[in-house]
N, C-alpha and C. Protein backbone atom coordinates (compact mmCIF):
# COMPACT_ATOMS: atom_id res chain seq x y z
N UNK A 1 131.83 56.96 70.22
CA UNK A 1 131.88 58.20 69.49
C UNK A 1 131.93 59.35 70.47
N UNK A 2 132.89 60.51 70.45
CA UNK A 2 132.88 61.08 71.17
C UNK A 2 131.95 62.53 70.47
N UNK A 3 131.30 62.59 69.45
CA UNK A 3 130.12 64.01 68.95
C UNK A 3 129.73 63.43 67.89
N UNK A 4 128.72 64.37 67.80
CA UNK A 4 127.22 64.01 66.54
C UNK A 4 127.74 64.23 65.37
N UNK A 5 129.12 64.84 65.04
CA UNK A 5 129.86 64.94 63.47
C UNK A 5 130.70 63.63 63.61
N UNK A 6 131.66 62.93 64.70
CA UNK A 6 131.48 61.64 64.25
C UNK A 6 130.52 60.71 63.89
N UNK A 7 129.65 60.71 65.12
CA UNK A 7 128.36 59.38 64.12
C UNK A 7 128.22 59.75 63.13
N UNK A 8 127.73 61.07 62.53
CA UNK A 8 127.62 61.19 60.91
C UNK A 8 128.46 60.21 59.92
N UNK A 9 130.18 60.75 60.31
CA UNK A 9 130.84 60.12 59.63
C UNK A 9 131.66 59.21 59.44
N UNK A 10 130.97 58.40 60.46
CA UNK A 10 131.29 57.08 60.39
C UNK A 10 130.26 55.98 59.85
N UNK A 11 128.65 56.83 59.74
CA UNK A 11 127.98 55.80 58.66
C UNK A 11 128.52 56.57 57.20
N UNK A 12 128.89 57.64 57.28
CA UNK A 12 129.52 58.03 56.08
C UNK A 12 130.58 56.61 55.18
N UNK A 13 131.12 56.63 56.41
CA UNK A 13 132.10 55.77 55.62
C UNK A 13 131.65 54.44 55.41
N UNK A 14 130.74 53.88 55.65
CA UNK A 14 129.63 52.43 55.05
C UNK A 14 129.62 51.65 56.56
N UNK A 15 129.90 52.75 57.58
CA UNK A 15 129.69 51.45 58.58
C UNK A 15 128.43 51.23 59.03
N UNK A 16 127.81 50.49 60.03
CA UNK A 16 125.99 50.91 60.19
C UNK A 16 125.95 50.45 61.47
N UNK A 17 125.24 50.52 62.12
CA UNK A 17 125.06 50.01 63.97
C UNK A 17 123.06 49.87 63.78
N UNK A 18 123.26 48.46 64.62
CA UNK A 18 121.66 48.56 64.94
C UNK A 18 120.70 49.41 66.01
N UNK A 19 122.13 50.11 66.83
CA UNK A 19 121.13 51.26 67.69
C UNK A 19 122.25 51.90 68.05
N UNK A 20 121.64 53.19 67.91
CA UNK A 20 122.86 54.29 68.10
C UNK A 20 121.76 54.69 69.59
N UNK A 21 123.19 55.09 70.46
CA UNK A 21 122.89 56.00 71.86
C UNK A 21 123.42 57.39 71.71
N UNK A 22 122.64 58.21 71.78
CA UNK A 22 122.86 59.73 70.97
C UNK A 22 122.54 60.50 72.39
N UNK A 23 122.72 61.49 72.80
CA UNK A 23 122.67 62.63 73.97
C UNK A 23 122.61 63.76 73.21
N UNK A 24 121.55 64.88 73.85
CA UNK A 24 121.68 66.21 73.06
C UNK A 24 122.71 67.11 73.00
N UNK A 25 123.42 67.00 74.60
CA UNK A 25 124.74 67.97 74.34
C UNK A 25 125.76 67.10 74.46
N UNK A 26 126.00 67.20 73.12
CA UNK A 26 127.54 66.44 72.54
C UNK A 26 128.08 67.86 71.87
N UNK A 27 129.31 67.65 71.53
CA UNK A 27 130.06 68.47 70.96
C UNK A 27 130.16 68.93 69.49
N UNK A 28 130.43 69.57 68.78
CA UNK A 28 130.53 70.15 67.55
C UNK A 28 129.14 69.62 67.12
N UNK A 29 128.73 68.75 66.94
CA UNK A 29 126.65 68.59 66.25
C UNK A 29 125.93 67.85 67.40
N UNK A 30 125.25 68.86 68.00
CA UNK A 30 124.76 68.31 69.00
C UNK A 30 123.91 67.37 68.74
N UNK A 31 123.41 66.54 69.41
CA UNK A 31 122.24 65.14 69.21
C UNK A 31 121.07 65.48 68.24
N UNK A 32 120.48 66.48 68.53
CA UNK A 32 119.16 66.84 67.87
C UNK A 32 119.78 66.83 65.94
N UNK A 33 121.07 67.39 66.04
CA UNK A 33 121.53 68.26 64.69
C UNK A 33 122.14 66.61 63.91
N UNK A 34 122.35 65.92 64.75
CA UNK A 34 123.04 64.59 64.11
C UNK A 34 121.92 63.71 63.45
N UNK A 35 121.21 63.05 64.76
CA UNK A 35 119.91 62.72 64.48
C UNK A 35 119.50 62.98 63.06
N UNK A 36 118.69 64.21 62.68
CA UNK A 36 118.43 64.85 61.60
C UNK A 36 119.30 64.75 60.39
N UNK A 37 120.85 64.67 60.82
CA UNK A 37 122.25 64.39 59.88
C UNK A 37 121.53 62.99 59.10
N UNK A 38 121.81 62.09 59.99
CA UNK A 38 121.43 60.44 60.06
C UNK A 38 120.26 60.17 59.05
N UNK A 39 119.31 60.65 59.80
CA UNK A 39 117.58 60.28 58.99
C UNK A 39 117.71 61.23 57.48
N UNK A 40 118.38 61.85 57.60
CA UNK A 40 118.41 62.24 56.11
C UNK A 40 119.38 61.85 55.12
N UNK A 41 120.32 61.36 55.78
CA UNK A 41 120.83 60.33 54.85
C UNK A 41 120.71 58.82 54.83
N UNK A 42 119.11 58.59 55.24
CA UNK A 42 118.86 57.41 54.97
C UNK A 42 119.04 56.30 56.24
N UNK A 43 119.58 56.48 57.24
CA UNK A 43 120.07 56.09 58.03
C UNK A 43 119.02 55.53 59.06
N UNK A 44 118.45 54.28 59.27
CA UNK A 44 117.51 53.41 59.76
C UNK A 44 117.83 52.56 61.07
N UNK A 45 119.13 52.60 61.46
CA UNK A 45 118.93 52.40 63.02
C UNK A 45 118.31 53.02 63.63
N UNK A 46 118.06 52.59 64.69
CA UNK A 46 116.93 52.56 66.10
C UNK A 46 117.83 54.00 66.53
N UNK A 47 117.90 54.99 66.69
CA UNK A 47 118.67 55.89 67.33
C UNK A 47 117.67 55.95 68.59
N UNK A 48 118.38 56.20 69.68
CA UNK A 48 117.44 56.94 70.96
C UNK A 48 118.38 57.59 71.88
N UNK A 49 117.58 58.61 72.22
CA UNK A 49 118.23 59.52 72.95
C UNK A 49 118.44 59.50 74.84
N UNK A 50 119.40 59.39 75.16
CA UNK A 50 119.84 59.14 76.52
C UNK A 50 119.95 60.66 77.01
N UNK A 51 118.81 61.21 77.90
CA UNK A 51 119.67 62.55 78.08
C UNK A 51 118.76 63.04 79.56
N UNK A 52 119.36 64.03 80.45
CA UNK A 52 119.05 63.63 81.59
C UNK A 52 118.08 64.95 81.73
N UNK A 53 117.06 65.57 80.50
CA UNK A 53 116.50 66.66 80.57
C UNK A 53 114.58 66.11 80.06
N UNK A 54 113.76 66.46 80.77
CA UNK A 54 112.35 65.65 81.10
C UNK A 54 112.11 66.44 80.47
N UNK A 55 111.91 68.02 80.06
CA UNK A 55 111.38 69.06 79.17
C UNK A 55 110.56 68.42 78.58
N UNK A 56 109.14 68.72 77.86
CA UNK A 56 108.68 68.14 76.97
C UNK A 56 108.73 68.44 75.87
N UNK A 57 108.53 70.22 75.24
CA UNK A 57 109.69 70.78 74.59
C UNK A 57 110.80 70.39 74.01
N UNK A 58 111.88 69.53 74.69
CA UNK A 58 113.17 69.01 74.61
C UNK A 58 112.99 67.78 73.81
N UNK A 59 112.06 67.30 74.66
CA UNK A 59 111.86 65.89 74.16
C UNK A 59 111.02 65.82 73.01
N UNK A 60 109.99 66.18 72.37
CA UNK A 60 109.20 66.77 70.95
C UNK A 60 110.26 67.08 70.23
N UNK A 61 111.10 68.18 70.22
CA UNK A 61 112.36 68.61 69.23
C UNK A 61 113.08 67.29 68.67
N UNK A 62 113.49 66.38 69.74
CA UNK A 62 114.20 65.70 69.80
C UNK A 62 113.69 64.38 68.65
N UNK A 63 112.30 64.08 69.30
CA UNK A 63 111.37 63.19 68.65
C UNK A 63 111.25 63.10 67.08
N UNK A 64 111.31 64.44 67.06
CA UNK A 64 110.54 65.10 65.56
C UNK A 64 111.97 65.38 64.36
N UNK A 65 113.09 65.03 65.56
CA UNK A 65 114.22 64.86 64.55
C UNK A 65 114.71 63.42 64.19
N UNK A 66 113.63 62.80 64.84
CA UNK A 66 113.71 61.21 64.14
C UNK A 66 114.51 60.04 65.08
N UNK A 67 113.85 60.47 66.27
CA UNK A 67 114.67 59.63 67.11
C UNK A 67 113.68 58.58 67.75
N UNK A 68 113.87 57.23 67.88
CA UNK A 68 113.11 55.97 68.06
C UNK A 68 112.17 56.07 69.46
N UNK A 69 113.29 56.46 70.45
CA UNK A 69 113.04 56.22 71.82
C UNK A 69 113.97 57.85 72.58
N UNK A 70 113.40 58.10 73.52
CA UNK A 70 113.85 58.72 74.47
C UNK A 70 113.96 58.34 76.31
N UNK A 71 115.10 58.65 76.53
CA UNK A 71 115.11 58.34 78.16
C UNK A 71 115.77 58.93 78.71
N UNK A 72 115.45 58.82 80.01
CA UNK A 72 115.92 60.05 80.99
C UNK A 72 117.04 59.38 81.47
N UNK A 73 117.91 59.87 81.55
CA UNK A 73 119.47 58.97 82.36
C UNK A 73 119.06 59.40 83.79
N UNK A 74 119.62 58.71 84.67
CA UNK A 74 120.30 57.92 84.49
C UNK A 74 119.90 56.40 83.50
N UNK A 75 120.73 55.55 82.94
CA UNK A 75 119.78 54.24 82.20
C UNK A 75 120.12 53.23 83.41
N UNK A 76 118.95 52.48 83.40
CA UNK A 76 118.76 51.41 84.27
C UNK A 76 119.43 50.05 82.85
N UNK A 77 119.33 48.65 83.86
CA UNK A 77 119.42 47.94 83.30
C UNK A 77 118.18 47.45 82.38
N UNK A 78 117.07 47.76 82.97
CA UNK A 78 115.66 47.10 82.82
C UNK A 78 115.16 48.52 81.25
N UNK A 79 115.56 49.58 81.63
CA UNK A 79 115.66 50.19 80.32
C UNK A 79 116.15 50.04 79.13
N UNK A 80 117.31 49.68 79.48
CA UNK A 80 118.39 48.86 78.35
C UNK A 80 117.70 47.79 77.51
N UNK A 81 117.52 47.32 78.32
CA UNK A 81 116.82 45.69 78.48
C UNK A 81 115.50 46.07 77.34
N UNK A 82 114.37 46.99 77.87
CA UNK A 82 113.32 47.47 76.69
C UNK A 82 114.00 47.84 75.41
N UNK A 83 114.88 48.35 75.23
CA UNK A 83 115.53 49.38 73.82
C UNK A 83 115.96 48.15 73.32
N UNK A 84 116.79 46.88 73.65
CA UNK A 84 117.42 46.21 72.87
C UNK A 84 116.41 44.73 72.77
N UNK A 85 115.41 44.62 73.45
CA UNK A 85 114.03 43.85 72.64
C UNK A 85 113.25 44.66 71.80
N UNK A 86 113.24 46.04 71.37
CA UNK A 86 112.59 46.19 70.18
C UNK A 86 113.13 45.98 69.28
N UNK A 87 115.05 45.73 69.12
CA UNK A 87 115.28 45.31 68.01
C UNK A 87 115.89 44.46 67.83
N UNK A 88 115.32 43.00 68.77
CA UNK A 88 115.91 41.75 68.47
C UNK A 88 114.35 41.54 68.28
């Protein structure tokens, strides 16, 4: 997906993913604004946010818009590795 108004509308259209990788600055709906898109329409994948800003600020906003997990990029393998055993 290249912005947060595609992921919208592509579970729009009935598709679903078991973990979305979301970043805050994406284009036309940024991460935080999609996120929030998502969880309010019901939308129950694992979302987590990949983004290379430690803020805590940043990261609370982010949290509180319904996002599973947060991490600081760069992503390791061994990170990966945590995000995709919480949802196997």
């Amino acid at each position: 997906m290249e912005n947060g108004k595609e992921a919208k509308d592509i579970h729009c259209s009935g598709q679903s993913f078991d973990m979305i990788l979301i970043d805050k600055d994406i284009p036309i709906m940024n991460g935080i604004e999609a996120t929030k898109k998502l969880r309010s329409m019901g939308i129950g994948s694992m979302i987590v946010a990949a983004s290379p800003s430690s803020k805590e600020e940043e990261i609370r906003e982010f949290m509180e818009a319904g996002l599973n997990d947060y991490k600081v990029k760069p992503f390791t393998f061994t990170m990966l590795s945590s995000i995709i055993d919480k949802i196997v």
